[in-house]
PDB file of N, CA and C in Angstrom:
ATOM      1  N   UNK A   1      -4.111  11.073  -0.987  1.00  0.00           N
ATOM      2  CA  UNK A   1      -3.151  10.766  -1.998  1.00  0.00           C
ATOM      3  C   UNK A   1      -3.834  10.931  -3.345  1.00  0.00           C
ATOM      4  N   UNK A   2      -3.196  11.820  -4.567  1.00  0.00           N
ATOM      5  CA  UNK A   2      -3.724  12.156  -5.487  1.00  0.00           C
ATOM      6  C   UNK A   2      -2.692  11.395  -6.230  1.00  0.00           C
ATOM      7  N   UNK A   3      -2.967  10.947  -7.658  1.00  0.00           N
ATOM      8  CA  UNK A   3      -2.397  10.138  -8.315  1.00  0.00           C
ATOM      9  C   UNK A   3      -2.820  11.374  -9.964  1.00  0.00           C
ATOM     10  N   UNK A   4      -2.118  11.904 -10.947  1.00  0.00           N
ATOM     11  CA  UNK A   4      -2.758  12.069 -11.876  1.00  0.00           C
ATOM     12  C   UNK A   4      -1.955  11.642 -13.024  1.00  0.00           C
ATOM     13  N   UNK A   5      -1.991  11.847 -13.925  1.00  0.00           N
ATOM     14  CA  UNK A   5      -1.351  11.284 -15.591  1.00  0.00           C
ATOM     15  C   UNK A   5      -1.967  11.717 -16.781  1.00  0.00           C
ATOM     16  N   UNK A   6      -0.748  12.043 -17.568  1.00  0.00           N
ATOM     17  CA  UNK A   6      -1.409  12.980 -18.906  1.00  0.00           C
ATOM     18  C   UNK A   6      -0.781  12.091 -19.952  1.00  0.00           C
ATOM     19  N   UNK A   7      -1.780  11.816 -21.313  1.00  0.00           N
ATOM     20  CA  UNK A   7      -3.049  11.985 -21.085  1.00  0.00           C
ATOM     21  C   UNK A   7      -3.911  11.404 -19.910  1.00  0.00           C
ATOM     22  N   UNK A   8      -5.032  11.606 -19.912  1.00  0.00           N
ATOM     23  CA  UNK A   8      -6.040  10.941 -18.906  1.00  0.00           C
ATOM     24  C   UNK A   8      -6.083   9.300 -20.134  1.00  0.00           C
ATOM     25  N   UNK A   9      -5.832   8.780 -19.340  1.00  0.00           N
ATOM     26  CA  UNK A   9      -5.971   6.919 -19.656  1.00  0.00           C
ATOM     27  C   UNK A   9      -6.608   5.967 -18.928  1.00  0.00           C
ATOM     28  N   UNK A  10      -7.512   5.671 -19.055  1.00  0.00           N
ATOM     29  CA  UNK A  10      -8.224   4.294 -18.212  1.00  0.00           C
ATOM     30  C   UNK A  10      -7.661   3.062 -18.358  1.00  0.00           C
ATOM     31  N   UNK A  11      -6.616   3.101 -18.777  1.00  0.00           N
ATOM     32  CA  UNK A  11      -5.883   1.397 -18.768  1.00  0.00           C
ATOM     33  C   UNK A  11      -4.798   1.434 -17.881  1.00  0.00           C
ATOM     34  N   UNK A  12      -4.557   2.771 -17.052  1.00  0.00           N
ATOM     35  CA  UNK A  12      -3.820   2.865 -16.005  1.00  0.00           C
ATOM     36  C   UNK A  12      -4.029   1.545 -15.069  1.00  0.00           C
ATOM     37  N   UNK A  13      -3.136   0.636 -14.891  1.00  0.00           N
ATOM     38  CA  UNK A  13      -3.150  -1.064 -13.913  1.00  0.00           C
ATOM     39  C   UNK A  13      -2.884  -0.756 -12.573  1.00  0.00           C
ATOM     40  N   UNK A  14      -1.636  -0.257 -12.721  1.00  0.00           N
ATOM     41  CA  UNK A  14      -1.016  -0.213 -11.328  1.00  0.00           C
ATOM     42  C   UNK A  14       0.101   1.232 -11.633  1.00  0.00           C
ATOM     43  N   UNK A  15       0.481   1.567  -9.951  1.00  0.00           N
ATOM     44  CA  UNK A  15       0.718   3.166  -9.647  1.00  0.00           C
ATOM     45  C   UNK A  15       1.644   2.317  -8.024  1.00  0.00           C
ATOM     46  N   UNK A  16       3.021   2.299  -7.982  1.00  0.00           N
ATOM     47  CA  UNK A  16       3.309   2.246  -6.874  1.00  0.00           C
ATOM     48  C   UNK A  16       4.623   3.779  -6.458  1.00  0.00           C
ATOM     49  N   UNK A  17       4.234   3.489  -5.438  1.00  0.00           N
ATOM     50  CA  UNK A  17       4.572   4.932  -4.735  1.00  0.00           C
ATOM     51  C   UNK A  17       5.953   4.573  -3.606  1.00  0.00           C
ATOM     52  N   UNK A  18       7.345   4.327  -3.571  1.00  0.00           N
ATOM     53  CA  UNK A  18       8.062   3.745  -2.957  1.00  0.00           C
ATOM     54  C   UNK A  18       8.220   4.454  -1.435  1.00  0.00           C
ATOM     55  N   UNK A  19       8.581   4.085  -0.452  1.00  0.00           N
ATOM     56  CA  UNK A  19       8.629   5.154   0.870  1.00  0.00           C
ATOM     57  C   UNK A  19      10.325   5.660   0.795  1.00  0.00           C
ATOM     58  N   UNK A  20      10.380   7.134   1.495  1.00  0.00           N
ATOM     59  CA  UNK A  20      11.654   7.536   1.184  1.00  0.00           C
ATOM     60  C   UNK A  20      12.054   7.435   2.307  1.00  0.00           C
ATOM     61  N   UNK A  21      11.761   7.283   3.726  1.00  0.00           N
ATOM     62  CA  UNK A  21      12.389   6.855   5.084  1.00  0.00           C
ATOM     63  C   UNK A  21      12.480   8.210   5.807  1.00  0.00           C
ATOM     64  N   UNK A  22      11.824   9.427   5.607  1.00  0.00           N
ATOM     65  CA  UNK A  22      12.072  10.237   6.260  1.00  0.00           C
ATOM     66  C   UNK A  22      10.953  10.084   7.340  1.00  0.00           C
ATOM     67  N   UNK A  23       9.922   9.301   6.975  1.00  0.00           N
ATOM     68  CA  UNK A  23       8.807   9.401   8.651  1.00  0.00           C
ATOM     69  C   UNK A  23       8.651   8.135   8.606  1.00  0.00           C
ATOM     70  N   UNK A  24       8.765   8.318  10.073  1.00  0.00           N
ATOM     71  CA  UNK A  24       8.569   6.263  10.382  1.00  0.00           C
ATOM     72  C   UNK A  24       6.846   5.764  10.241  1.00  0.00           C
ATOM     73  N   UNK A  25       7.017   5.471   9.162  1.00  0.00           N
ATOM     74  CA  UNK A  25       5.429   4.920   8.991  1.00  0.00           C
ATOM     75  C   UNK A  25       5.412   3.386   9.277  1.00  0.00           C
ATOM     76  N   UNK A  26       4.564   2.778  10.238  1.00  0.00           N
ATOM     77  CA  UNK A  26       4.550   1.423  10.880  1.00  0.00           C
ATOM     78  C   UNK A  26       2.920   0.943  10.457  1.00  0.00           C
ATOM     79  N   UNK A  27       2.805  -0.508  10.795  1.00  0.00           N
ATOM     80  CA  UNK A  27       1.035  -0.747  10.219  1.00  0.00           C
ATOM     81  C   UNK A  27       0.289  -0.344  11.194  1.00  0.00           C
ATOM     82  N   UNK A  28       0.588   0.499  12.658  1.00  0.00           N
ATOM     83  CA  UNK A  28       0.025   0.858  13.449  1.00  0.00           C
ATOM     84  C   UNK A  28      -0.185   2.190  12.873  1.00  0.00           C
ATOM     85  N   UNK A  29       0.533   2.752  12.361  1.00  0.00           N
ATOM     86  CA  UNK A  29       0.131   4.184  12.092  1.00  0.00           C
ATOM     87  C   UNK A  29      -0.955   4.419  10.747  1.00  0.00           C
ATOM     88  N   UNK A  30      -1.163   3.323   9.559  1.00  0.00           N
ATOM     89  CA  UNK A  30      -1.716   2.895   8.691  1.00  0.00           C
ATOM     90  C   UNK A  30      -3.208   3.036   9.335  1.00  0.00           C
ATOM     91  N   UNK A  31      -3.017   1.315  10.105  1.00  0.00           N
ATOM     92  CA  UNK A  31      -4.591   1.404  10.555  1.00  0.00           C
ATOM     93  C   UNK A  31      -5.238   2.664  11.134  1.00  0.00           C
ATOM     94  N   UNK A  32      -4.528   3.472  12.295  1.00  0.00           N
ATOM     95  CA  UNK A  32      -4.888   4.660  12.664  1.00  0.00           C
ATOM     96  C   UNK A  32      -5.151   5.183  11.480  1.00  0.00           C
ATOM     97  N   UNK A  33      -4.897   5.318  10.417  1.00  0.00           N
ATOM     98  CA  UNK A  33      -5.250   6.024   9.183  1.00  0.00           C
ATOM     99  C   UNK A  33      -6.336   6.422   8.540  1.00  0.00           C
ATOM    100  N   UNK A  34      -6.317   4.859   8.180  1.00  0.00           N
ATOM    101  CA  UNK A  34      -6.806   4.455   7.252  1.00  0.00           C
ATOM    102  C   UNK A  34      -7.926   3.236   8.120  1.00  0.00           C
ATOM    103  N   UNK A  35      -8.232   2.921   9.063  1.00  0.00           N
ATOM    104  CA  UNK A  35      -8.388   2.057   9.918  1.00  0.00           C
ATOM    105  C   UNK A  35      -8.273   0.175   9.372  1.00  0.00           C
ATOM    106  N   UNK A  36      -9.107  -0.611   9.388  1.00  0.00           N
ATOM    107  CA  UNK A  36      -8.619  -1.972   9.722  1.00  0.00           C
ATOM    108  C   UNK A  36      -8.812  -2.540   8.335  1.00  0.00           C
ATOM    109  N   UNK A  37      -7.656  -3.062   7.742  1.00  0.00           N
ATOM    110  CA  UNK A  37      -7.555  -3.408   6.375  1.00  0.00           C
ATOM    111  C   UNK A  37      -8.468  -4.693   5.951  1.00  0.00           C
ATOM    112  N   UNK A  38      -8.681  -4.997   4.896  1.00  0.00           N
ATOM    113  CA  UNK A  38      -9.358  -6.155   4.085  1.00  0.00           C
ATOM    114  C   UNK A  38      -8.684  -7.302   4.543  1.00  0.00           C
ATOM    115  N   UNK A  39      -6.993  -7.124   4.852  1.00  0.00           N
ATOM    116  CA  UNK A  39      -6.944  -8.578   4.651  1.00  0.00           C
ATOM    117  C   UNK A  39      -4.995  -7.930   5.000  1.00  0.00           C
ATOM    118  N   UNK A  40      -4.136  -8.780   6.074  1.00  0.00           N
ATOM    119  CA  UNK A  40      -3.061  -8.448   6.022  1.00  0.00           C
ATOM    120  C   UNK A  40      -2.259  -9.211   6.805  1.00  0.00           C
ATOM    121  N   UNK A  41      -1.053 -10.172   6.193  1.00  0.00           N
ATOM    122  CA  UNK A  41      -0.134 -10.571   6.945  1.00  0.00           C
ATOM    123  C   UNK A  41       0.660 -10.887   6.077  1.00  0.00           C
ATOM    124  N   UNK A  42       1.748 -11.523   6.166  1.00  0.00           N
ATOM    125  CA  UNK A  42       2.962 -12.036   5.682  1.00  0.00           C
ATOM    126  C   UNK A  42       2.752 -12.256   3.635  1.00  0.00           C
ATOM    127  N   UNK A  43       3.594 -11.532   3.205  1.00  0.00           N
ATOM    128  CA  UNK A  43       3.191 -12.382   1.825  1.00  0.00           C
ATOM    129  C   UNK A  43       4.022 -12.817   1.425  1.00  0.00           C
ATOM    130  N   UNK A  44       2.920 -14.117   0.261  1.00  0.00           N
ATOM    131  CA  UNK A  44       3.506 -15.314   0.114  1.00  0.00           C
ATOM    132  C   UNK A  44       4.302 -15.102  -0.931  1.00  0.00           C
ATOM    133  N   UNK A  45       4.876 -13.300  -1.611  1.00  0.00           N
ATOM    134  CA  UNK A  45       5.569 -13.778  -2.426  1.00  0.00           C
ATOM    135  C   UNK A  45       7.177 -13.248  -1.602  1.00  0.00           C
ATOM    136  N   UNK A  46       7.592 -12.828  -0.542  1.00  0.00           N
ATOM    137  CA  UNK A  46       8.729 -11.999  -0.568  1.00  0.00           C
ATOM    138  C   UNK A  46       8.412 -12.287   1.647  1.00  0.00           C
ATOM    139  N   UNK A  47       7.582 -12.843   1.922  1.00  0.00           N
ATOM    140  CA  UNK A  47       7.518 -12.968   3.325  1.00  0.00           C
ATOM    141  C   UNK A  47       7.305 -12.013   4.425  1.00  0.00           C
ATOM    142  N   UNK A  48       7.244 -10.763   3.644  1.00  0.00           N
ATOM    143  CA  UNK A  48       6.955  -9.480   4.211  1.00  0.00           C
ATOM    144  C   UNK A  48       5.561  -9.203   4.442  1.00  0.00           C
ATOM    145  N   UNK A  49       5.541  -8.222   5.748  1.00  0.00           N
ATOM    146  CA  UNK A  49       4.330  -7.602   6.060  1.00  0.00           C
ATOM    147  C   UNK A  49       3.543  -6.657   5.165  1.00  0.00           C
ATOM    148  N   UNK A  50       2.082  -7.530   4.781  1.00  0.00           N
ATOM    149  CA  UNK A  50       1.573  -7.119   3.647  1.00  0.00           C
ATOM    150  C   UNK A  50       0.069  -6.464   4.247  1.00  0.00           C
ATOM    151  N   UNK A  51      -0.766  -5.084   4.015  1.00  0.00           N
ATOM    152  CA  UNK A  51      -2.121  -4.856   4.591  1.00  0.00           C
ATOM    153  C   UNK A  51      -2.771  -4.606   3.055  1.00  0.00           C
ATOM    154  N   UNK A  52      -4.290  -4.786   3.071  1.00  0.00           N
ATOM    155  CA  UNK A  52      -4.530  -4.845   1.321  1.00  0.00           C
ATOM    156  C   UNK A  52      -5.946  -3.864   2.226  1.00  0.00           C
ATOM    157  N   UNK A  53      -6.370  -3.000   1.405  1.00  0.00           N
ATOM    158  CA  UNK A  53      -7.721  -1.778   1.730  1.00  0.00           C
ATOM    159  C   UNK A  53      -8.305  -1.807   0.458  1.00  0.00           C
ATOM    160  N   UNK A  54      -9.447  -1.807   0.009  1.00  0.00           N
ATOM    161  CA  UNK A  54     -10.495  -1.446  -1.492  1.00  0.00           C
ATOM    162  C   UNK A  54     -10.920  -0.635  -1.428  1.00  0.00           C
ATOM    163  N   UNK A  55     -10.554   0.324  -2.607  1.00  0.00           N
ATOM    164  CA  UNK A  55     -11.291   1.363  -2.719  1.00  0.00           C
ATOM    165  C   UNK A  55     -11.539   1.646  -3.932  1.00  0.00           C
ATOM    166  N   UNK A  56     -13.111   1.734  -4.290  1.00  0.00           N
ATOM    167  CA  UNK A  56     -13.552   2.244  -5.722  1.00  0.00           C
ATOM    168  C   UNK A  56     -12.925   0.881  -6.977  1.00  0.00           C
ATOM    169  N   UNK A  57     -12.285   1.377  -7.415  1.00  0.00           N
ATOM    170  CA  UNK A  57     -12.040  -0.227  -8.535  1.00  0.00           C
ATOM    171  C   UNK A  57     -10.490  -0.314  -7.947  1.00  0.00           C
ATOM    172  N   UNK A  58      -9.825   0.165  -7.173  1.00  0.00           N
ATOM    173  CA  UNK A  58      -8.790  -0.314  -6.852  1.00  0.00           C
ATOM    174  C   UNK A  58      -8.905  -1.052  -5.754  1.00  0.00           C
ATOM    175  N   UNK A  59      -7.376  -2.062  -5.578  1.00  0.00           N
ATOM    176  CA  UNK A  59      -6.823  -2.179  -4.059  1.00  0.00           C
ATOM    177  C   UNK A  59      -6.025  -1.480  -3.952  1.00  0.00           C
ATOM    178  N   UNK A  60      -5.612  -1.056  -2.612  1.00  0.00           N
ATOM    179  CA  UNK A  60      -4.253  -0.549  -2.319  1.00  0.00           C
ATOM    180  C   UNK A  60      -3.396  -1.526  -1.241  1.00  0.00           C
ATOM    181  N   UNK A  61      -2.175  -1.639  -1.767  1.00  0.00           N
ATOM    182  CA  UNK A  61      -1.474  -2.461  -0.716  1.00  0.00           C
ATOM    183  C   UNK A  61      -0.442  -1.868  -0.552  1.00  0.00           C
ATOM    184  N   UNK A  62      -0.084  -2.305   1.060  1.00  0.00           N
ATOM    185  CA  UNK A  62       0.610  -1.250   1.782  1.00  0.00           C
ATOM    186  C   UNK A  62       1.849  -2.555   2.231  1.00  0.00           C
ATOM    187  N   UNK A  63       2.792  -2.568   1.533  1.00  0.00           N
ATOM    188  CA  UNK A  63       4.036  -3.445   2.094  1.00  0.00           C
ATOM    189  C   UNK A  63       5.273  -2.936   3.096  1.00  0.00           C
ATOM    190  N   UNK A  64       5.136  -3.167   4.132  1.00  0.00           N
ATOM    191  CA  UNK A  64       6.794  -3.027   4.666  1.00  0.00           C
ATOM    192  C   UNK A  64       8.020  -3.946   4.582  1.00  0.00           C
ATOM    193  N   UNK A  65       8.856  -3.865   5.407  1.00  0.00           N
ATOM    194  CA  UNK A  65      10.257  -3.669   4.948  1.00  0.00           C
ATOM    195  C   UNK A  65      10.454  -5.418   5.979  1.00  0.00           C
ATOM    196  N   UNK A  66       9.984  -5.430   6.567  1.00  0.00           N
ATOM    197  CA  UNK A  66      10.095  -6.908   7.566  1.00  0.00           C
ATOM    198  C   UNK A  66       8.576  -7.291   8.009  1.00  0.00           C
ATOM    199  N   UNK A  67       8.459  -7.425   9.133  1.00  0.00           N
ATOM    200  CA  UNK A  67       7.093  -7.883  10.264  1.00  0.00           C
ATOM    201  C   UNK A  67       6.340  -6.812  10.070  1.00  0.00           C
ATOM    202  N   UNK A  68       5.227  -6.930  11.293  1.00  0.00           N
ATOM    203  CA  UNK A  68       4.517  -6.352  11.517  1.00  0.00           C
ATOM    204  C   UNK A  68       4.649  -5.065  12.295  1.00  0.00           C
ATOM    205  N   UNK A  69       5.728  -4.780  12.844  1.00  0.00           N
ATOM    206  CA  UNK A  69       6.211  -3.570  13.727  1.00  0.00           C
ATOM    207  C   UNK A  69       7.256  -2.797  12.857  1.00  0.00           C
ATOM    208  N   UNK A  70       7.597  -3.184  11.346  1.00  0.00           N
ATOM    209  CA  UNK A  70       8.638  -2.419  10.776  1.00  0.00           C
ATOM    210  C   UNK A  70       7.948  -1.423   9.672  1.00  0.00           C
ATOM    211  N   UNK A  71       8.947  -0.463   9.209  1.00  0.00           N
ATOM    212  CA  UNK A  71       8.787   0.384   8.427  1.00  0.00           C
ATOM    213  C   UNK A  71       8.182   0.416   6.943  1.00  0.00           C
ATOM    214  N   UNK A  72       7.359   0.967   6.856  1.00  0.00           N
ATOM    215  CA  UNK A  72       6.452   1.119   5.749  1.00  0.00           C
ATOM    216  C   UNK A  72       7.780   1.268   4.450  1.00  0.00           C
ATOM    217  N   UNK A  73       7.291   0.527   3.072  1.00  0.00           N
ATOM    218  CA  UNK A  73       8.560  -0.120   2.283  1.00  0.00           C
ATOM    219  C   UNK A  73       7.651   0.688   1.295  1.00  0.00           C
ATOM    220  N   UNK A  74       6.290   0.662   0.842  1.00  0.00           N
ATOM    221  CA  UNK A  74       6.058   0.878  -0.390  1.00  0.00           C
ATOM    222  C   UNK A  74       4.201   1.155  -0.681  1.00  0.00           C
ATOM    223  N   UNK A  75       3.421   1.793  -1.023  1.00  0.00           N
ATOM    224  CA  UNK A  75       2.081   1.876  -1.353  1.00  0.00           C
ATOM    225  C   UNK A  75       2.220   1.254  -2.728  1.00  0.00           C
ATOM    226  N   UNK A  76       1.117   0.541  -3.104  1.00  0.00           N
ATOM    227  CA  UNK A  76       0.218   0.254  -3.952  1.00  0.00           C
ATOM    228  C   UNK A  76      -0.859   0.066  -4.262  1.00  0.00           C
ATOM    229  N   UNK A  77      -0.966   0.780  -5.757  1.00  0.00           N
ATOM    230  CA  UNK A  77      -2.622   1.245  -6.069  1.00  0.00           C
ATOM    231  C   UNK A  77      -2.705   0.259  -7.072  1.00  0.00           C
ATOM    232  N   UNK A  78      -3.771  -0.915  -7.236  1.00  0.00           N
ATOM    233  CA  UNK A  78      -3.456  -1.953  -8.158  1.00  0.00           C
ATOM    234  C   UNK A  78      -5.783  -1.817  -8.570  1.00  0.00           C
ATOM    235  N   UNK A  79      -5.519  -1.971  -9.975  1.00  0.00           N
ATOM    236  CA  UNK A  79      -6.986  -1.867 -10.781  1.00  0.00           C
ATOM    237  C   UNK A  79      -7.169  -3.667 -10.278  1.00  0.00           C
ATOM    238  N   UNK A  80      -8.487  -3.502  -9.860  1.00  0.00           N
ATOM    239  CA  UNK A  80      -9.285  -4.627 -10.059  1.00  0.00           C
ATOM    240  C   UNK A  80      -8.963  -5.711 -11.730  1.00  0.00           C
TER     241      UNK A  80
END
C-alpha cells in the first residue's frame, strides 16, 4: 500500500482508506498477510473488531464491520 500527497508534508497525522466490499477481506485473511498484530479485539470506542500493526512511525489499524469473523470496514495509517 502506497500512500502519496503533493506537496510532500510531514505533518501528514492520519490517512484512512475505507473498504469498498468487492473482496471479502476477514482478520483471517489480514493476519495471513500481514501476520499477528500488536494488539486486537473489540474497541472501546464503537465495539467493533479492531487489529493495530507498527510500522516505522506509524500504526495501522485495521477495523471491521462487526466481530471477529466479519468484513474488513476500513484501514488506518495513524503517525505516532
Amino acid at each position: 500500500m502506497y500512500y502519496t500527497y503533493y506537496p510532500y508534508d510531514n505533518n501528514v497525522q492520519l490517512i484512512d482508506w475505507n473498504d469498498d466490499n468487492f473482496v471479502p477481506i476477514t482478520p483471517y485473511v489480514i493476519r495471513e498477510l500481514l501476520g499477528n498484530p500488536e494488539s486486537e479485539g473489540k474497541s472501546e470506542i464503537d465495539g467493533k473488531w479492531t487489529m493495530r500493526y507498527k510500522t516505522g512511525d506509524y500504526n495501522v489499524y485495521v477495523g471491521f464491520r462487526g466481530d471477529n469473523g466479519s468484513q474488513l470496514n476500513y484501514l488506518r495509517l495513524k503517525k505516532y
